[in-house]
N, C-alpha and C. Protein backbone atom coordinates (compact mmCIF):
# COMPACT_ATOMS: atom_id res chain seq x y z
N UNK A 1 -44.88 181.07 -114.58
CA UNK A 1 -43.45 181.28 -114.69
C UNK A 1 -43.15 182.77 -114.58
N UNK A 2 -42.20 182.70 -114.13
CA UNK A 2 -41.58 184.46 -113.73
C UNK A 2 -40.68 184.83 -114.88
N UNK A 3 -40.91 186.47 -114.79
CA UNK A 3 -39.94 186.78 -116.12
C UNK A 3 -38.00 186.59 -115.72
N UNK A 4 -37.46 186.43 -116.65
CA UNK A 4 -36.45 185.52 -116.29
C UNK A 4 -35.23 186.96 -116.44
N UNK A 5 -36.19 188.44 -116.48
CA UNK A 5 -34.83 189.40 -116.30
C UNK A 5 -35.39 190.17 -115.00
N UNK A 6 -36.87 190.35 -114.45
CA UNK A 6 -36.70 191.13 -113.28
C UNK A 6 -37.41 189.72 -112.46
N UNK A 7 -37.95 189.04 -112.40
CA UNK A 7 -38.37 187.97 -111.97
C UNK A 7 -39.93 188.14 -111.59
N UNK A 8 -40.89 189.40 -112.22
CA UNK A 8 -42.18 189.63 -111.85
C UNK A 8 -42.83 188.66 -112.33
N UNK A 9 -43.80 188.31 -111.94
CA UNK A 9 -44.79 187.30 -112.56
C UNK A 9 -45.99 188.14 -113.19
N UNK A 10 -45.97 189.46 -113.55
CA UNK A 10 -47.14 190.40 -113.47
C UNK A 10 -46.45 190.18 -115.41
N UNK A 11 -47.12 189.44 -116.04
CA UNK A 11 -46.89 189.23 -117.45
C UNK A 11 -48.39 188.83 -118.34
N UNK A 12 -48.00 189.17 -119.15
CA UNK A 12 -49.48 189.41 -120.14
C UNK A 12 -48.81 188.43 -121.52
N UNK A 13 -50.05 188.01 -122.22
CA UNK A 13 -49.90 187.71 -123.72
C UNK A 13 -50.73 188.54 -124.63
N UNK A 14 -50.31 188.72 -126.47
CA UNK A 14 -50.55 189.41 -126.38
C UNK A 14 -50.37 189.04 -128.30
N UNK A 15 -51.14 189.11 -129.48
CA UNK A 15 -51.30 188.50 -130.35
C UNK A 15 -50.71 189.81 -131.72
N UNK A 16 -49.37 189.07 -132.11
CA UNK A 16 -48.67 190.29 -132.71
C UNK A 16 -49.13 189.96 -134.51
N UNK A 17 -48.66 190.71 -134.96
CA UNK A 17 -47.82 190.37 -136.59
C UNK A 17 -46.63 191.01 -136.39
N UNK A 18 -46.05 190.09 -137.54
CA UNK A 18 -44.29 190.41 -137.29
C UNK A 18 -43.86 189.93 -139.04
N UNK A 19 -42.96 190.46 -139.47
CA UNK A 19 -42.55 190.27 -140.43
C UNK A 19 -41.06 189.87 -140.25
N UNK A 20 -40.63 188.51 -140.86
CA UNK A 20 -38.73 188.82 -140.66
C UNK A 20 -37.95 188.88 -141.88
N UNK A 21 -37.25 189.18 -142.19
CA UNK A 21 -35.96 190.04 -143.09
C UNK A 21 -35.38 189.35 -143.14
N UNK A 22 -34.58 188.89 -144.14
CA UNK A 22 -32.61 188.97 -144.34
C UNK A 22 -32.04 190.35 -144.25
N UNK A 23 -31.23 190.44 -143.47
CA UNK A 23 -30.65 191.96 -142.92
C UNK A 23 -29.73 191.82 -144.73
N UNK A 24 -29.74 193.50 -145.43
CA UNK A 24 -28.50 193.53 -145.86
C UNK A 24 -29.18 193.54 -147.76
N UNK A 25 -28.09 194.81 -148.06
CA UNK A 25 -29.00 195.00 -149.73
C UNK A 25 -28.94 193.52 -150.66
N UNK A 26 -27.83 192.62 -150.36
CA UNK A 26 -27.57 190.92 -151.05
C UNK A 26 -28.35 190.45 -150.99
N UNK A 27 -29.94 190.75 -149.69
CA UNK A 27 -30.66 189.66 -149.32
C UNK A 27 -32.29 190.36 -149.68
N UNK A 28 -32.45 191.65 -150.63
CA UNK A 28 -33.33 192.27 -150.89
C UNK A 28 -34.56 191.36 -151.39
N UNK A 29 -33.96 190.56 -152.06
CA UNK A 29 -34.62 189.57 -153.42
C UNK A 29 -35.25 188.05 -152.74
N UNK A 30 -34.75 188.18 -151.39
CA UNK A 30 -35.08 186.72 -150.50
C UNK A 30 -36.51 187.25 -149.81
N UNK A 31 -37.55 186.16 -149.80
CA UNK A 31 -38.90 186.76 -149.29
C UNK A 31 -38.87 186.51 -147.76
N UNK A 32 -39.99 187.58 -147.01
CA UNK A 32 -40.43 187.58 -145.93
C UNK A 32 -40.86 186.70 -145.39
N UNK A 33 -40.32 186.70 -143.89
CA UNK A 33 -40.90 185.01 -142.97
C UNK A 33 -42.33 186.10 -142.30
N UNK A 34 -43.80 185.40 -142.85
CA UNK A 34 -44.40 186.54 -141.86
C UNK A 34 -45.26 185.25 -140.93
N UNK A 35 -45.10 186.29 -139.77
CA UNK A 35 -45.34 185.06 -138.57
C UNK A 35 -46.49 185.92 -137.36
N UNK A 36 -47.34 185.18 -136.88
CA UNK A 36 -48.74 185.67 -136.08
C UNK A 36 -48.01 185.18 -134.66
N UNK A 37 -47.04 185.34 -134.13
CA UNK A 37 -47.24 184.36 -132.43
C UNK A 37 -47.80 185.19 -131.61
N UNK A 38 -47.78 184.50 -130.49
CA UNK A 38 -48.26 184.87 -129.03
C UNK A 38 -47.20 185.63 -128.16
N UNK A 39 -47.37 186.75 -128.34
CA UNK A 39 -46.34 187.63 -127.51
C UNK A 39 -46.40 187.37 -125.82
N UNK A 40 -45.04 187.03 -125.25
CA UNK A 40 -45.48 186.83 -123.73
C UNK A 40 -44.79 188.33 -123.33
N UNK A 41 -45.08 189.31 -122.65
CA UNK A 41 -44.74 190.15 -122.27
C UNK A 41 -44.51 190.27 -120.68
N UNK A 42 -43.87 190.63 -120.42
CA UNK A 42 -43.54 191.03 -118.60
C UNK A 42 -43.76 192.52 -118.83
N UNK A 43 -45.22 192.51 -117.91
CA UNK A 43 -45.91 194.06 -117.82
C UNK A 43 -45.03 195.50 -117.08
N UNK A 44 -43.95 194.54 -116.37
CA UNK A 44 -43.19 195.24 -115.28
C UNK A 44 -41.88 195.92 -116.04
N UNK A 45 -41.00 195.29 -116.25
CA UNK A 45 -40.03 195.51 -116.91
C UNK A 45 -39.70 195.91 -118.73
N UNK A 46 -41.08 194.75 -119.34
CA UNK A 46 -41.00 194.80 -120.37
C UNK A 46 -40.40 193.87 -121.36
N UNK A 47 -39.32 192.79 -120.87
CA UNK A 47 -38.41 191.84 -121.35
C UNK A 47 -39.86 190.88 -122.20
N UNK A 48 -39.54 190.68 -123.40
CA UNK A 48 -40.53 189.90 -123.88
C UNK A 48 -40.26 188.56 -124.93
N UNK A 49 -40.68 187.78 -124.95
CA UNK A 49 -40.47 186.56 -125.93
C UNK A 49 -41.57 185.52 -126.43
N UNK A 50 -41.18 185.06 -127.81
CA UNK A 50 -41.88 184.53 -128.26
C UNK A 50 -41.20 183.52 -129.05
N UNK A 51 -42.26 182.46 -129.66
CA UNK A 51 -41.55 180.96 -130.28
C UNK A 51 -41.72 181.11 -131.83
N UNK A 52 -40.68 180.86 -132.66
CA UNK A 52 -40.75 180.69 -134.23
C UNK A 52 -41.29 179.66 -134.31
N UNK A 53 -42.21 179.05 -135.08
CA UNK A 53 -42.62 177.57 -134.94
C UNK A 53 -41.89 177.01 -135.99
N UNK A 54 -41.58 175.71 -136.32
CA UNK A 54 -40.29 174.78 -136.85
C UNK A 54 -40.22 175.05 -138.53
N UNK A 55 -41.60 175.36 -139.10
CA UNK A 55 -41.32 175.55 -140.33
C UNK A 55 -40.87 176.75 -140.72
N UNK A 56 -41.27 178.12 -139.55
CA UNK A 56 -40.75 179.21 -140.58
C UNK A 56 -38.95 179.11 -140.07
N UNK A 57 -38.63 178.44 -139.04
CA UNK A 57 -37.43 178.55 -138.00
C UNK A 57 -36.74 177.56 -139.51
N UNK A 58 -37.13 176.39 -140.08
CA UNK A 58 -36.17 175.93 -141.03
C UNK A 58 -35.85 176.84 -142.13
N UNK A 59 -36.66 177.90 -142.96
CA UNK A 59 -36.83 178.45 -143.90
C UNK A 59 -36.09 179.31 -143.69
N UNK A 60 -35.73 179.71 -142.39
CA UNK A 60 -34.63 180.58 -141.46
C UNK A 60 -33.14 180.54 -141.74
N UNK A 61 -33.09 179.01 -140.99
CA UNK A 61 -32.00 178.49 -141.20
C UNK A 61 -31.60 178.09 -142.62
N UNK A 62 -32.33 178.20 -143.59
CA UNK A 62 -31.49 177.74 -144.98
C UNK A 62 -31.52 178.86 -145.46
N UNK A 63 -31.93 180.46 -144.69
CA UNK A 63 -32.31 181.36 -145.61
C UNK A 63 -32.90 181.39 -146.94
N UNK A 64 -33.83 180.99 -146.81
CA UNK A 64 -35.03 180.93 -148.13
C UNK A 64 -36.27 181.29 -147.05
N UNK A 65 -36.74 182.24 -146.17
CA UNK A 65 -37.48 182.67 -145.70
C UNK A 65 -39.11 182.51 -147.04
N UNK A 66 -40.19 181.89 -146.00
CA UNK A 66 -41.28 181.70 -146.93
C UNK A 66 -42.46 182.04 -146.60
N UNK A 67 -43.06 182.54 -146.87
CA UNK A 67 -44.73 183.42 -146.03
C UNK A 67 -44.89 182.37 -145.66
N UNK A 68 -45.87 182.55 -144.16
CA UNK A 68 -46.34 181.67 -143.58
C UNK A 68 -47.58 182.60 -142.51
N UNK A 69 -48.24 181.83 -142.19
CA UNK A 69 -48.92 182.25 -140.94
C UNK A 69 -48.67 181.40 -139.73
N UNK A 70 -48.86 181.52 -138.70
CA UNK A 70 -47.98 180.61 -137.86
C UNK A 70 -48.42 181.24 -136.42
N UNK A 71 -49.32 180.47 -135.69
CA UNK A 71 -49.29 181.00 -134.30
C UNK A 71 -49.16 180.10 -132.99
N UNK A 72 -48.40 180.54 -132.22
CA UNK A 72 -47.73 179.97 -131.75
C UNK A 72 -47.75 180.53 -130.16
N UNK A 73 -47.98 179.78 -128.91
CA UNK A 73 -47.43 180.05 -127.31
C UNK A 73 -45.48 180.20 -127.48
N UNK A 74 -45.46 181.22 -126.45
CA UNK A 74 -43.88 181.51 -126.22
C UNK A 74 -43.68 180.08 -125.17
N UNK A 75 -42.30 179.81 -125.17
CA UNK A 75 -42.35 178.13 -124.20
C UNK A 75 -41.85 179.00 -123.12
N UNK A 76 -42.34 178.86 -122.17
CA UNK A 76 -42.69 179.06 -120.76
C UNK A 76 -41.65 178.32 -119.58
């Protein structure tokens, strides 16, 4: 698959840590989503993406963010 902002196919993966937040001093006290995915990178441009997998993505959505490890392919 081609990158979907310059259209190179010259793209790499690439195995991150990432930590996610509640933005904002109200949300200090809410814990970290920490998540391992598979970074897809476009070597050319740089545009890059990756997949939350469903449990830390619910913990998201109710904001109650919950450690996790979690690795995951970007969907392609």
């Amino acid at each position: 698959m081609s990158c979907p902002l310059c259209a190179s196919g010259n793209q790499g993966e690439f195995g991150t840590e990432m930590r996610i937040h509640f933005r904002g001093l109200k949300n200090l006290d809410k814990p970290i989503a920490w998540l391992f995915p598979i970074l897809l990178v476009c070597l050319d441009c740089g545009f890059s993406r990756f997949t939350i997998p469903e449990t830390e993505l619910t913990s998201l959505r109710e904001g109650s963010a919950t450690p996790g490890a979690a690795t995951r392919k970007p969907n392609v």
